[in-house]
N, C-alpha and C. Protein backbone atom coordinates (compact mmCIF):
# COMPACT_ATOMS: atom_id res chain seq x y z
N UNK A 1 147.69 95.04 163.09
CA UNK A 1 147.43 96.18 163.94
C UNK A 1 146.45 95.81 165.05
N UNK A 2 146.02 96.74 166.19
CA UNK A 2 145.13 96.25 167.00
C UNK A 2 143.98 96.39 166.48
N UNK A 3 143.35 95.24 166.74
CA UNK A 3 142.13 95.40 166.23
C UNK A 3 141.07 94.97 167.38
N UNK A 4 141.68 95.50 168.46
CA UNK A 4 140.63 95.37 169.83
C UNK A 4 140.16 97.32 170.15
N UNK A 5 141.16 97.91 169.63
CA UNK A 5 140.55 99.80 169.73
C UNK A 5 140.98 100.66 168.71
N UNK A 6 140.13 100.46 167.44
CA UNK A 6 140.45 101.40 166.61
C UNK A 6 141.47 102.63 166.68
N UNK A 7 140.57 103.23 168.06
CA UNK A 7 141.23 104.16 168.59
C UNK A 7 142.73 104.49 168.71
N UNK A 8 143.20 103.31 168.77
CA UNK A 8 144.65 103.18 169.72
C UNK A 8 145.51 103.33 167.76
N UNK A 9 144.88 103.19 166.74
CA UNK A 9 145.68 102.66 165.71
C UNK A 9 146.01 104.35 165.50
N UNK A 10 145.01 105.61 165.63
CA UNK A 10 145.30 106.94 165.15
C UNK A 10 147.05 106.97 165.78
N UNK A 11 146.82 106.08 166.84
CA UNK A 11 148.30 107.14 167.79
C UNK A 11 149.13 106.52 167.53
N UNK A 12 149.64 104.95 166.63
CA UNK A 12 150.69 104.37 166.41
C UNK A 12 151.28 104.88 166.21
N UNK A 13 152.07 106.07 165.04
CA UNK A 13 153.62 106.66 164.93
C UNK A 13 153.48 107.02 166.48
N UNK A 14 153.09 108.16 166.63
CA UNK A 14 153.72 108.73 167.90
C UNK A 14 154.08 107.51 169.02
N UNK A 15 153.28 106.78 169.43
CA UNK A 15 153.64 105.77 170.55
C UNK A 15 154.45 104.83 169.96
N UNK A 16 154.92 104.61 168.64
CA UNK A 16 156.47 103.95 168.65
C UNK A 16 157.09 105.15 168.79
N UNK A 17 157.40 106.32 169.28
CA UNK A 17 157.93 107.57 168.99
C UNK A 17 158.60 106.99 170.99
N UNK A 18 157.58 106.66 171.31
CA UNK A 18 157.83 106.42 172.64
C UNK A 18 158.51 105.08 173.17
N UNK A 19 158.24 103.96 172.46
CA UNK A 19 159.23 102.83 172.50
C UNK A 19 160.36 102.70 171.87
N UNK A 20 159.95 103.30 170.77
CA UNK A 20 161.45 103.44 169.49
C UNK A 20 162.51 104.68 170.34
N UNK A 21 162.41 105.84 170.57
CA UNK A 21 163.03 107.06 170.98
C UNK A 21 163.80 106.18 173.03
N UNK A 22 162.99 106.14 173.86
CA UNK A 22 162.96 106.04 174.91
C UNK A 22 163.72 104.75 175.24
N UNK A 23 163.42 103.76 174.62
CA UNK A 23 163.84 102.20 175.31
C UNK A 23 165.10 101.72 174.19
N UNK A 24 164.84 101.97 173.10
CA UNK A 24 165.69 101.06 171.86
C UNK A 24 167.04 100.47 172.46
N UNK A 25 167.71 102.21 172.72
CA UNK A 25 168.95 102.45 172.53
C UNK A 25 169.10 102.94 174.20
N UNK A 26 170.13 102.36 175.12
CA UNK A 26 170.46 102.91 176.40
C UNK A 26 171.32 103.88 176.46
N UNK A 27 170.55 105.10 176.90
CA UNK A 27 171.36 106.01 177.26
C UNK A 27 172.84 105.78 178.08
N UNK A 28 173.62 106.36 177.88
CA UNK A 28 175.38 106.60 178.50
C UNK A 28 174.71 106.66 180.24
N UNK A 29 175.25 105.93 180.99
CA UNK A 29 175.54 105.46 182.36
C UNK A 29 175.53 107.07 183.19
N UNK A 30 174.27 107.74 184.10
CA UNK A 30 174.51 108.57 184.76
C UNK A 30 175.47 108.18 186.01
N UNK A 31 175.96 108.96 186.37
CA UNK A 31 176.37 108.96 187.89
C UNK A 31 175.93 107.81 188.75
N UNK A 32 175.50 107.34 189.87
CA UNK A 32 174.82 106.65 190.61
C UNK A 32 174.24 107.82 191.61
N UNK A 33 174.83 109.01 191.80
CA UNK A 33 173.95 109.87 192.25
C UNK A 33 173.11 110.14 191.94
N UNK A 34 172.60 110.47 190.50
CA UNK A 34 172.18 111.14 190.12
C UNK A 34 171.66 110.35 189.08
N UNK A 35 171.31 109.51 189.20
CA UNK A 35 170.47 108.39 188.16
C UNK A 35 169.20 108.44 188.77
N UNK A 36 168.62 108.87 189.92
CA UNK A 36 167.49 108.39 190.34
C UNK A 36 166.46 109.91 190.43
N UNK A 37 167.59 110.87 189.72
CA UNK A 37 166.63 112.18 189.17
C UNK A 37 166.03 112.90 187.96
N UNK A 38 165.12 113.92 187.99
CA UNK A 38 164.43 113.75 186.99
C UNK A 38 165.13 114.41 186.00
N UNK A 39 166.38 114.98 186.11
CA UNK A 39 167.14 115.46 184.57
C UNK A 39 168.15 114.42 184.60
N UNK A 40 167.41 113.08 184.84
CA UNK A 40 168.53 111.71 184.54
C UNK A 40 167.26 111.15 183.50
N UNK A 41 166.50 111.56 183.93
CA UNK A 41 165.02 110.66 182.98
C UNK A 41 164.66 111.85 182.27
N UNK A 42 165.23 113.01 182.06
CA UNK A 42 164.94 113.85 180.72
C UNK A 42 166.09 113.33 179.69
N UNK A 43 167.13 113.62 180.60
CA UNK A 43 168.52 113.06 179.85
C UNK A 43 168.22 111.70 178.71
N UNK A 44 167.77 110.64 179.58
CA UNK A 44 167.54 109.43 179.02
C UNK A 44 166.55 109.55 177.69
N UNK A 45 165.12 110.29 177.67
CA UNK A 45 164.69 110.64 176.75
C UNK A 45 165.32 111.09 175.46
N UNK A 46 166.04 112.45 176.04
CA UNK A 46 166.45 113.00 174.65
C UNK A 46 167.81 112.62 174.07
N UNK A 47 168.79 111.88 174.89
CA UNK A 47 169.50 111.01 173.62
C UNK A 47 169.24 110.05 173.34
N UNK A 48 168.60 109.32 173.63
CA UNK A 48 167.98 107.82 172.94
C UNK A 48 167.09 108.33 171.48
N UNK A 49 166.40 109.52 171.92
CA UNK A 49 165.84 109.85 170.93
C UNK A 49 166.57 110.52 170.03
N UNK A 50 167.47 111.14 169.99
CA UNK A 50 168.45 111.38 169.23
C UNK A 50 168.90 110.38 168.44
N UNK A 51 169.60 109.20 169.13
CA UNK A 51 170.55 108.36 168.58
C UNK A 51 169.52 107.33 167.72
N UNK A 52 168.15 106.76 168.12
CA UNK A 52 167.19 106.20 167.52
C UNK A 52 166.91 106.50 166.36
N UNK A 53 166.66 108.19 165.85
CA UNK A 53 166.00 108.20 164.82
C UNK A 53 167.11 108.23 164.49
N UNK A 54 168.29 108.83 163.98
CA UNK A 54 169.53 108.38 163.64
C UNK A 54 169.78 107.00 162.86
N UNK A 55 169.36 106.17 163.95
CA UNK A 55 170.02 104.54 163.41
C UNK A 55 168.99 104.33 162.66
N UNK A 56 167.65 104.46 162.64
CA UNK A 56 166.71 103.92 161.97
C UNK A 56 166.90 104.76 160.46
N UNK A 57 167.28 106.58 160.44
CA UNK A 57 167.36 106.78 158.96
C UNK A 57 168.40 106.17 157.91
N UNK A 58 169.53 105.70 159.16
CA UNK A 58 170.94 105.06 158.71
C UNK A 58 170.88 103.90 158.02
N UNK A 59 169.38 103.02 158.53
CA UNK A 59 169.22 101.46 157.96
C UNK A 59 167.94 101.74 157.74
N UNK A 60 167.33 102.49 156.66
CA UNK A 60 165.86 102.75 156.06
C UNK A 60 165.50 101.65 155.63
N UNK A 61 166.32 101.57 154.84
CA UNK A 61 166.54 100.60 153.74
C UNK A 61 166.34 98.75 154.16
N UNK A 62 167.34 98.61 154.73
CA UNK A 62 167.79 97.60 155.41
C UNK A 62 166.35 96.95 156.13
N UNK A 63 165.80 98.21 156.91
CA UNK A 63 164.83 97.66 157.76
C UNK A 63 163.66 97.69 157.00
N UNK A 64 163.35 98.12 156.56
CA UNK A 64 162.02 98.03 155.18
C UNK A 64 162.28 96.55 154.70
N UNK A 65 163.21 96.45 154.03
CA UNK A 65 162.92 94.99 153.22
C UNK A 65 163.13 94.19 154.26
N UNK A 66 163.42 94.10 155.45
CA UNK A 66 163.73 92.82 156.70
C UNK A 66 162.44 93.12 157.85
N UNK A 67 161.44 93.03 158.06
CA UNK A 67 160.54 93.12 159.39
C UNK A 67 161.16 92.44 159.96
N UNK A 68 161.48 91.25 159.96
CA UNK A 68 161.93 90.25 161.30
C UNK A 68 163.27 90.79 161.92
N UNK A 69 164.08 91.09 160.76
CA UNK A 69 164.84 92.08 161.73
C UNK A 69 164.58 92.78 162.97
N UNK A 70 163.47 93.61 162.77
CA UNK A 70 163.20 94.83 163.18
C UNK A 70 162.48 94.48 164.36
N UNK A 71 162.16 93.08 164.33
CA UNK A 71 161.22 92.85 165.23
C UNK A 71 162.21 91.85 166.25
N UNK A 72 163.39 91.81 166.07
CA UNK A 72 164.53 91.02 166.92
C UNK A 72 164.77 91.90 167.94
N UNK A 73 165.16 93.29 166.87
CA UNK A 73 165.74 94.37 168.12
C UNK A 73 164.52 94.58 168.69
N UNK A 74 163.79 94.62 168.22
CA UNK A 74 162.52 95.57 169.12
C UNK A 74 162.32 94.59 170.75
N UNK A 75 162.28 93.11 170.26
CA UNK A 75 162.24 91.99 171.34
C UNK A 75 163.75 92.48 172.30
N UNK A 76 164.45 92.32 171.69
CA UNK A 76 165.82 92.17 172.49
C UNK A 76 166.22 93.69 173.38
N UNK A 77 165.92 94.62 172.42
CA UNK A 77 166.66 96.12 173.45
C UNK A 77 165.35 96.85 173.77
N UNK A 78 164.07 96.30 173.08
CA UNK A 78 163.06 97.18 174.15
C UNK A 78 162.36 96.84 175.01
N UNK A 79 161.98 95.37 175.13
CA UNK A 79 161.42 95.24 176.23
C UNK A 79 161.93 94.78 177.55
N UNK A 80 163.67 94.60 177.69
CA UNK A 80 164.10 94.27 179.36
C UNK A 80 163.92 95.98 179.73
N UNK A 81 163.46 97.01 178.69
CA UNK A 81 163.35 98.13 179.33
C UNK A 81 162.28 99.17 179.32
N UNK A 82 161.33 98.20 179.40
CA UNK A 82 160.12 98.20 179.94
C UNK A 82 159.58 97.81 180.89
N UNK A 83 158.62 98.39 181.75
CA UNK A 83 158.30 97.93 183.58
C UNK A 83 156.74 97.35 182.80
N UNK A 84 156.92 96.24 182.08
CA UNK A 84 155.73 95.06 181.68
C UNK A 84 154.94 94.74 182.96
N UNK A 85 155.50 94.56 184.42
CA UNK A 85 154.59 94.11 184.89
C UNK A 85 153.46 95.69 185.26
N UNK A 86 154.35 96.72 185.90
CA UNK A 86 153.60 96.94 186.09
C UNK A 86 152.67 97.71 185.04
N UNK A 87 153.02 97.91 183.34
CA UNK A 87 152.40 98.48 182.24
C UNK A 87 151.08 97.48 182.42
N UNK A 88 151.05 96.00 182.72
CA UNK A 88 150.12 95.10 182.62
C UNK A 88 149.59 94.98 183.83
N UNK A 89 149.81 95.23 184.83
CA UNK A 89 149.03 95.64 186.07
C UNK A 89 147.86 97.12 185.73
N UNK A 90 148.36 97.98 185.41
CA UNK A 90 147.69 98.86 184.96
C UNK A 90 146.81 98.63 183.85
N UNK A 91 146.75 98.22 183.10
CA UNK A 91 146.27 97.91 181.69
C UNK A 91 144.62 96.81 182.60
N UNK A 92 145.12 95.98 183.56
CA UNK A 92 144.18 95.70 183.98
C UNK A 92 143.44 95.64 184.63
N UNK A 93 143.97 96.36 185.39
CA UNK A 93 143.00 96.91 186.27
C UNK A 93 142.79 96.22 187.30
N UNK A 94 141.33 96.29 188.02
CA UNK A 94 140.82 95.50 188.95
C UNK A 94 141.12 93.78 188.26
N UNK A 95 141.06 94.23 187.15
CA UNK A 95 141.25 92.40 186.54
C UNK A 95 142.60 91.80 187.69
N UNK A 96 143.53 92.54 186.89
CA UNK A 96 145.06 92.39 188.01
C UNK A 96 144.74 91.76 189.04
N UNK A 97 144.25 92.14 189.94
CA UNK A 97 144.22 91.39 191.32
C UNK A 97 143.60 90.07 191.34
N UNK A 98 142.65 89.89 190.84
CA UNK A 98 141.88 88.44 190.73
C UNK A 98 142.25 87.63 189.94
N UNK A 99 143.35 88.00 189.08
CA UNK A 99 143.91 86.53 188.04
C UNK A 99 145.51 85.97 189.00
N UNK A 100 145.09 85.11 188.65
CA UNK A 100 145.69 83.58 189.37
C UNK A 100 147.40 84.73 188.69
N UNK A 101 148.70 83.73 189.11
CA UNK A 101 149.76 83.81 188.70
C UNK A 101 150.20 83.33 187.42
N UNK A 102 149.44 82.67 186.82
CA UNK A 102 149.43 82.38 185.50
C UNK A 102 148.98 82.61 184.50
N UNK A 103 147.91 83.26 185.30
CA UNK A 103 147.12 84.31 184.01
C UNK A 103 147.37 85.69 183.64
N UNK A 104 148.43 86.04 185.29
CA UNK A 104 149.24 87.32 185.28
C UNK A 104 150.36 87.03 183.93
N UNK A 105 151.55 86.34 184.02
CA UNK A 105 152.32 85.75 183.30
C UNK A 105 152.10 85.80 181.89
N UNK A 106 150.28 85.20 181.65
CA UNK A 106 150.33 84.59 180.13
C UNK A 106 149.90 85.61 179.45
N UNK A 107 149.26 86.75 180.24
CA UNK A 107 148.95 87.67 179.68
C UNK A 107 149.89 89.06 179.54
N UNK A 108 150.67 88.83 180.28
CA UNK A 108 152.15 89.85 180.32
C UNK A 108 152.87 89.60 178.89
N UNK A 109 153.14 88.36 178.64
CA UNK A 109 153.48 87.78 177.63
C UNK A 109 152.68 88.31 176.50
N UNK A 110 151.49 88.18 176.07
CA UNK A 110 150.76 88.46 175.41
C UNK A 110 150.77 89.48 174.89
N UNK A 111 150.97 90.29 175.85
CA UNK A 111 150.74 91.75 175.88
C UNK A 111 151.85 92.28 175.08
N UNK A 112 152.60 91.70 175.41
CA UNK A 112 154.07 92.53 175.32
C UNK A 112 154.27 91.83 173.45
N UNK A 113 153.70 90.56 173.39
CA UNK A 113 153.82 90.35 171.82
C UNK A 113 152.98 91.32 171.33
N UNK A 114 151.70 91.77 171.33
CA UNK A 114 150.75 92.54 171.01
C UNK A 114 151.62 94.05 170.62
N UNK A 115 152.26 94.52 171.74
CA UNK A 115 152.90 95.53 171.49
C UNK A 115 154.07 95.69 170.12
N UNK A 116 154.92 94.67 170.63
CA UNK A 116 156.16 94.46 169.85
C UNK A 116 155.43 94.46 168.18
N UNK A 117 154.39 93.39 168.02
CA UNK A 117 154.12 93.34 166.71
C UNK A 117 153.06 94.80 166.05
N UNK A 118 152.32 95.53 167.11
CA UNK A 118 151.95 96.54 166.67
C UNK A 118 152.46 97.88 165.98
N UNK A 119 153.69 97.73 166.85
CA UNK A 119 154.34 99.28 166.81
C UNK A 119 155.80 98.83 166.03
N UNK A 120 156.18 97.69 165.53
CA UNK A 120 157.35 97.24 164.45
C UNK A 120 157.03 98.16 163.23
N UNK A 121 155.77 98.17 162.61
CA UNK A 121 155.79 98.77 161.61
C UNK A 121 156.00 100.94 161.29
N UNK A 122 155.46 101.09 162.23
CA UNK A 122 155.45 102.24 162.75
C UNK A 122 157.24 102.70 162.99
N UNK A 123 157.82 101.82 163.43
CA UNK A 123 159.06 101.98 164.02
C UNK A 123 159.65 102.28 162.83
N UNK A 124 159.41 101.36 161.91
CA UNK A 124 160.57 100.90 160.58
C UNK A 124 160.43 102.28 159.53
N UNK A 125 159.41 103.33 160.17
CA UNK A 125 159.04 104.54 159.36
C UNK A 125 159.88 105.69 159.65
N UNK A 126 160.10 105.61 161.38
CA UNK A 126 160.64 106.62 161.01
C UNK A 126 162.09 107.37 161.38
N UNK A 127 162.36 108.40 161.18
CA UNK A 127 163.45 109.44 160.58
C UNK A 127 163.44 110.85 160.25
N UNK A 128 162.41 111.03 159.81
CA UNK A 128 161.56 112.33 160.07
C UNK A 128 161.28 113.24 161.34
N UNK A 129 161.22 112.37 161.99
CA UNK A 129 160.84 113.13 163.35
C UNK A 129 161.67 113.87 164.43
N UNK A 130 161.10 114.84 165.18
CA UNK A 130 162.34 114.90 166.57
C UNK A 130 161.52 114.97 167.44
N UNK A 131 162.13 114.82 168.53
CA UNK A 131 161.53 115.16 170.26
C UNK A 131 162.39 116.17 170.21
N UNK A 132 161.62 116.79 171.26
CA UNK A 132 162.05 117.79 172.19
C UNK A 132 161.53 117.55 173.68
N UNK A 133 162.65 117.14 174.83
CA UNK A 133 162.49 117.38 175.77
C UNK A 133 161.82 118.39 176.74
N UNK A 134 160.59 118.53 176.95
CA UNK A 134 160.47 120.49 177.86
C UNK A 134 160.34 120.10 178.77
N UNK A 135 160.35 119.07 180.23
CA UNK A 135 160.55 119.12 181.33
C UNK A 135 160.14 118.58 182.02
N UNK A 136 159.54 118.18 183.92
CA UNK A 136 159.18 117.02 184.29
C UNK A 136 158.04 117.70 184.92
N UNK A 137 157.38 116.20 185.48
CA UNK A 137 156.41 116.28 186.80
C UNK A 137 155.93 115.63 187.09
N UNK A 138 155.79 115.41 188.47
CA UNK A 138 155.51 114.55 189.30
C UNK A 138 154.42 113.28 188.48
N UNK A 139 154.75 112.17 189.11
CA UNK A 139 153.45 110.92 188.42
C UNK A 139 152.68 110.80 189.79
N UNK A 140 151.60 110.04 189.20
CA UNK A 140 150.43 109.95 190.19
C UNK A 140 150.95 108.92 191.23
N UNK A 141 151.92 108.46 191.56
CA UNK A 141 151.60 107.75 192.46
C UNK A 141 153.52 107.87 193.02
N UNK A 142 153.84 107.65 193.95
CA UNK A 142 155.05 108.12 195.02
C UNK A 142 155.78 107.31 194.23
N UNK A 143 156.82 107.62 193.35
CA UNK A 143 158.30 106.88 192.83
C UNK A 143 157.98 107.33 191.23
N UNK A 144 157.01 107.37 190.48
CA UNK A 144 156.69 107.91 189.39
C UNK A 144 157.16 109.42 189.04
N UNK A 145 157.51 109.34 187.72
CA UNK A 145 157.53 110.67 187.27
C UNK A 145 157.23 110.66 185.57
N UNK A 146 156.80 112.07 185.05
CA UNK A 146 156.43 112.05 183.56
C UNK A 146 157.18 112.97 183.19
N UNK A 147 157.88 112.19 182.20
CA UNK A 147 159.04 113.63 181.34
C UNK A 147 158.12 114.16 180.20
N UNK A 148 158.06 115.25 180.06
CA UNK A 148 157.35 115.86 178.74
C UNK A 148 158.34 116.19 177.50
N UNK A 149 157.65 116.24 176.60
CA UNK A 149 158.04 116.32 175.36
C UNK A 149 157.36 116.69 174.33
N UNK A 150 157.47 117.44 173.10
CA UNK A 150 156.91 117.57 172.01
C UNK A 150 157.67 116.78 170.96
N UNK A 151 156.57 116.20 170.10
CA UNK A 151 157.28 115.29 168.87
C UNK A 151 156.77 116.36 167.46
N UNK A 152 157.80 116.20 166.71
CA UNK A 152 157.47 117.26 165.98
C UNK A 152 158.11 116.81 164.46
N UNK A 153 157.79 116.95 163.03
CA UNK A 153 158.02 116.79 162.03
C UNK A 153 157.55 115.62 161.49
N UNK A 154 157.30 115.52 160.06
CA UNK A 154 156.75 113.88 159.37
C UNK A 154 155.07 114.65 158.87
N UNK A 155 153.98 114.05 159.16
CA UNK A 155 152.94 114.18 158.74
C UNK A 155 151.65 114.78 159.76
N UNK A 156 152.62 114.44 161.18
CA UNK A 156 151.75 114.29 162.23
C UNK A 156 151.88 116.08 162.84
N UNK A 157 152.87 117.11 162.51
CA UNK A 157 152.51 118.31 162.75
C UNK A 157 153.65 118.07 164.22
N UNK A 158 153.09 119.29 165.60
CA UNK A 158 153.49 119.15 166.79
C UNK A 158 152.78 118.28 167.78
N UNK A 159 153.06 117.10 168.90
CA UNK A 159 152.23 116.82 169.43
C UNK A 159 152.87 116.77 170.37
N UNK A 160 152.04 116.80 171.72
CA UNK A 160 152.65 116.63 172.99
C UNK A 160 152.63 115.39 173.48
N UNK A 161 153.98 114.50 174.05
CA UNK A 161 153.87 113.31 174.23
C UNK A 161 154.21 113.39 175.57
N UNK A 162 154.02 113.05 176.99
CA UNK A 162 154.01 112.52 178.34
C UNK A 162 154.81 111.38 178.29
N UNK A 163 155.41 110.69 178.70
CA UNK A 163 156.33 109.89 179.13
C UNK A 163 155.90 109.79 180.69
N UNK A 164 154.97 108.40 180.97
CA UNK A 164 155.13 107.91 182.49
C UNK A 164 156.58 107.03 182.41
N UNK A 165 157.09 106.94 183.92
CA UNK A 165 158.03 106.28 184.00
C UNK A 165 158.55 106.33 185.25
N UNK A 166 159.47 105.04 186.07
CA UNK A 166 159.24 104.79 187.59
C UNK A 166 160.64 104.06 187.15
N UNK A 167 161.07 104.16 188.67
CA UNK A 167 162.62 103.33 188.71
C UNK A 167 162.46 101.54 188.90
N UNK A 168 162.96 101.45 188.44
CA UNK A 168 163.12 99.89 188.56
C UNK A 168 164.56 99.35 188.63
N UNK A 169 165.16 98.48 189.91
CA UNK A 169 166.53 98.60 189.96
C UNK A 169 167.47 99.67 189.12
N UNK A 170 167.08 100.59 190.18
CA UNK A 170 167.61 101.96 190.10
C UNK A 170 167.68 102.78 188.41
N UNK A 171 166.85 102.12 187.65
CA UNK A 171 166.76 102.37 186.17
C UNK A 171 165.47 103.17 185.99
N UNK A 172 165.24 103.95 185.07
CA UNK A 172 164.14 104.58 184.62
C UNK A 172 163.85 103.61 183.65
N UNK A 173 162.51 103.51 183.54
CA UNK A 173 162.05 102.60 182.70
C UNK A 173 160.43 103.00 182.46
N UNK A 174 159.71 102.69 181.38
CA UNK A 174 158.19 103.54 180.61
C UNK A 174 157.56 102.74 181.06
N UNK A 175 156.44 103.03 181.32
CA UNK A 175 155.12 102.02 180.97
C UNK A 175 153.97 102.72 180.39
N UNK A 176 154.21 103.79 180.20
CA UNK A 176 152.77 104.17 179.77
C UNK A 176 152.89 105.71 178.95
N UNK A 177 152.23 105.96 177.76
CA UNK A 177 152.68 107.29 176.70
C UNK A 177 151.38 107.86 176.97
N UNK A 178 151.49 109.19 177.24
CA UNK A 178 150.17 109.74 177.37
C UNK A 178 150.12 110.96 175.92
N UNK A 179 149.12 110.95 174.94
CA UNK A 179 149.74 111.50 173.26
C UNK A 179 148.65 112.66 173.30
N UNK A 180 148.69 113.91 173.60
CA UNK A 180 147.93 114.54 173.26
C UNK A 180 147.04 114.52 174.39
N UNK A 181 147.12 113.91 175.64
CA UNK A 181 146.06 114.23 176.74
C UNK A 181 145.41 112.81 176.64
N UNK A 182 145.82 111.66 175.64
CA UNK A 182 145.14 110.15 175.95
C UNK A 182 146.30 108.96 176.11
N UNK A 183 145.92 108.71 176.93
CA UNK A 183 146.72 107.48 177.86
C UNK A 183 146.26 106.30 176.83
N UNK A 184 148.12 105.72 176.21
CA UNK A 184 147.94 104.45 175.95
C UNK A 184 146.97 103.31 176.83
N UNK A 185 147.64 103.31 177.95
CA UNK A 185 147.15 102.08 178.61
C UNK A 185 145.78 102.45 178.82
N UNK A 186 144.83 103.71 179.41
CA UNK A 186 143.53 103.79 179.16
C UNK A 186 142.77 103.39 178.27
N UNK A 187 143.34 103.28 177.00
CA UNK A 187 142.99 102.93 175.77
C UNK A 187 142.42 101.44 175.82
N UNK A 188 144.04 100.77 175.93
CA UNK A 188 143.53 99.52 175.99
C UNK A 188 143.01 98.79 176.85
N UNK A 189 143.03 99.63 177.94
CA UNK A 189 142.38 98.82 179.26
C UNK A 189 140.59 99.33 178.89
N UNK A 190 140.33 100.03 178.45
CA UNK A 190 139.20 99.90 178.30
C UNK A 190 138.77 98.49 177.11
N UNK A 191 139.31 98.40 175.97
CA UNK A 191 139.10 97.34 175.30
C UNK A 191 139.77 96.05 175.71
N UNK A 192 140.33 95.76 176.37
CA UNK A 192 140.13 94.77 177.55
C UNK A 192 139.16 94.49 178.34
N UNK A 193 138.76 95.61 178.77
CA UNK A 193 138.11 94.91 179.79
C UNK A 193 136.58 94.47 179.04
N UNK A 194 136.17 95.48 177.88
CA UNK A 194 135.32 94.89 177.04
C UNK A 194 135.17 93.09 176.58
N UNK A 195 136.45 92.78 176.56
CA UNK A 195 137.04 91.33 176.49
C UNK A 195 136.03 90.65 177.39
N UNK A 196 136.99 90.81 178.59
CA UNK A 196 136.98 90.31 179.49
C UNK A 196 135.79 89.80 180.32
N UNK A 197 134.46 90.98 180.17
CA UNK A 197 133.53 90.85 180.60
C UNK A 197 132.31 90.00 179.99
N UNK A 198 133.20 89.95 178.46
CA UNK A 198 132.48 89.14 177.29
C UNK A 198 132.80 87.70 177.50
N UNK A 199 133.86 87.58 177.76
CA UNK A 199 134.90 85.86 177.40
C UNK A 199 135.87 85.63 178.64
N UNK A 200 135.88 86.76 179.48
CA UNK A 200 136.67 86.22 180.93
C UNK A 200 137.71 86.44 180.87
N UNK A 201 138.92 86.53 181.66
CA UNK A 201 140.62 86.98 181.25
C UNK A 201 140.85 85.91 180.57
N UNK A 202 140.77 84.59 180.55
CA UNK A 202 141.36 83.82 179.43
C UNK A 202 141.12 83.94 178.49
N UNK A 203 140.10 84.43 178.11
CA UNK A 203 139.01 84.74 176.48
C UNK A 203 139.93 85.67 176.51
N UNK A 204 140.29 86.50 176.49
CA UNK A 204 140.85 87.87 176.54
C UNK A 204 142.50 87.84 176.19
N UNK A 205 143.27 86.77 177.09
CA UNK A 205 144.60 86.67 176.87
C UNK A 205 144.45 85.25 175.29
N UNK A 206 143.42 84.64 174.81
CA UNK A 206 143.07 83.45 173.87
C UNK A 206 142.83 84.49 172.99
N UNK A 207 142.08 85.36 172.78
CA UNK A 207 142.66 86.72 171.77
C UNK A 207 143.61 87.05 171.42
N UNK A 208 144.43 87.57 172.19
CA UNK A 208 145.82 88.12 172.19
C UNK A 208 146.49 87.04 171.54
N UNK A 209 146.39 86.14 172.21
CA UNK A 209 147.18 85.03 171.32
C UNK A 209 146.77 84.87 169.76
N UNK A 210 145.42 84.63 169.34
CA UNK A 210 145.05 84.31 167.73
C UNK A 210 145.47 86.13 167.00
N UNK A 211 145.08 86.92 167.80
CA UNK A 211 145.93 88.09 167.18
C UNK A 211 147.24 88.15 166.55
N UNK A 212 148.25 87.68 168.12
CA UNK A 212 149.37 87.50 167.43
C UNK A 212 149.85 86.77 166.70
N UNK A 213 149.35 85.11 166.65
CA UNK A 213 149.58 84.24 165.93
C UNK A 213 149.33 84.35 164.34
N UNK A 214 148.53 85.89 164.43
CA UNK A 214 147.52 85.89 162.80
C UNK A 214 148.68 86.32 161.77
């Protein structure tokens, strides 16, 4: 689990709620008109999330006794649909601009193992749950938008989950779950940058690595 923000471990179900539901499984092909609007990126939400918890109650079993399984698909169908750079542009902030092209890279990488291996276990749970789509609005910055949603059933009660998300060759794609009014990536960009200021971005991405390697 992460063990750079306690913090971030309360919100694991729900934020695989957001990689597992949103990215797993590709939604059915909108229009080309109409792919680049926001009841194309509600759309995309609520059948992925449909069809997700679905497949996961279908292979409970299956995926419980196999992690590496679980952690193939998670590599293979969730992250070409994820906007990594810019989830890791954000995540670092002012760091972002001052690391070389290789430290952008090694830490994108990093990152994205960090994720994959955090939220596998979380994933393989659940079946219990539903989204509910309730509607959009605008993201902070010109091409962004946040689909809303409530996640609801399992242990965790109702919660409100945000969905950031921006086109990327003409695709909707996440970078960032906002759970209850707290921003994943705030999360960890604050314990980053704690890193960082301690051991430098390489200290920081040389973490990530003995993390994941552990």
């Amino acid at each position: 689990m992460n063990r750079l923000n306690p913090l971030v471990n309360r919100f694991l179900l729900v934020v695989a709620l957001l990689f597992g539901f949103t990215l797993l499984i590709s939604a059915p092909v909108l229009a080309e008109s109409t792919a680049n609007t926001p009841a194309a990126a509600m759309h995309t939400v609520q059948q992925t999330a449909d069809s997700v918890i679905h497949e996961i109650a279908e292979h409970q079993v299956e995926i419980t006794k196999n992690s590496g399984a679980l952690l193939d698909v998670i590599k293979k169908k969730l992250l070409p649909a994820v906007d990594s750079e810019r989830m890791s542009r954000l995540v670092l902030g002012r760091y972002w601009r001052t690391a070389s092209a290789a430290q952008k890279a090694s830490f994108t990488d990093q990152f994205q193992q960090l994720l994959v291996r955090t939220y596998a276990g979380p994933l393989s749970k659940l079946g219990n749950q539903k989204i509910t789509v309730t509607g959009t609005k605008p993201g902070a910055d010109s091409g962004e938008l946040v689909v809303q949603s409530v996640v609801s059933g399992g242990d965790m009660g109702s919660v409100p989950v945000d969905y950031r998300m921006a086109q990327v060759d003409g695709q909707w794609k996440a970078f960032d779950v906002v759970i209850d009014g707290i921003s994943l990536i705030n999360n960890y960009r604050g314990s980053f940058a704690q890193v960082i200021q301690q051991k430098g971005l390489d200290g920081l991405i040389n973490t990530l690595k003995t993390q994941n390697n552990g």
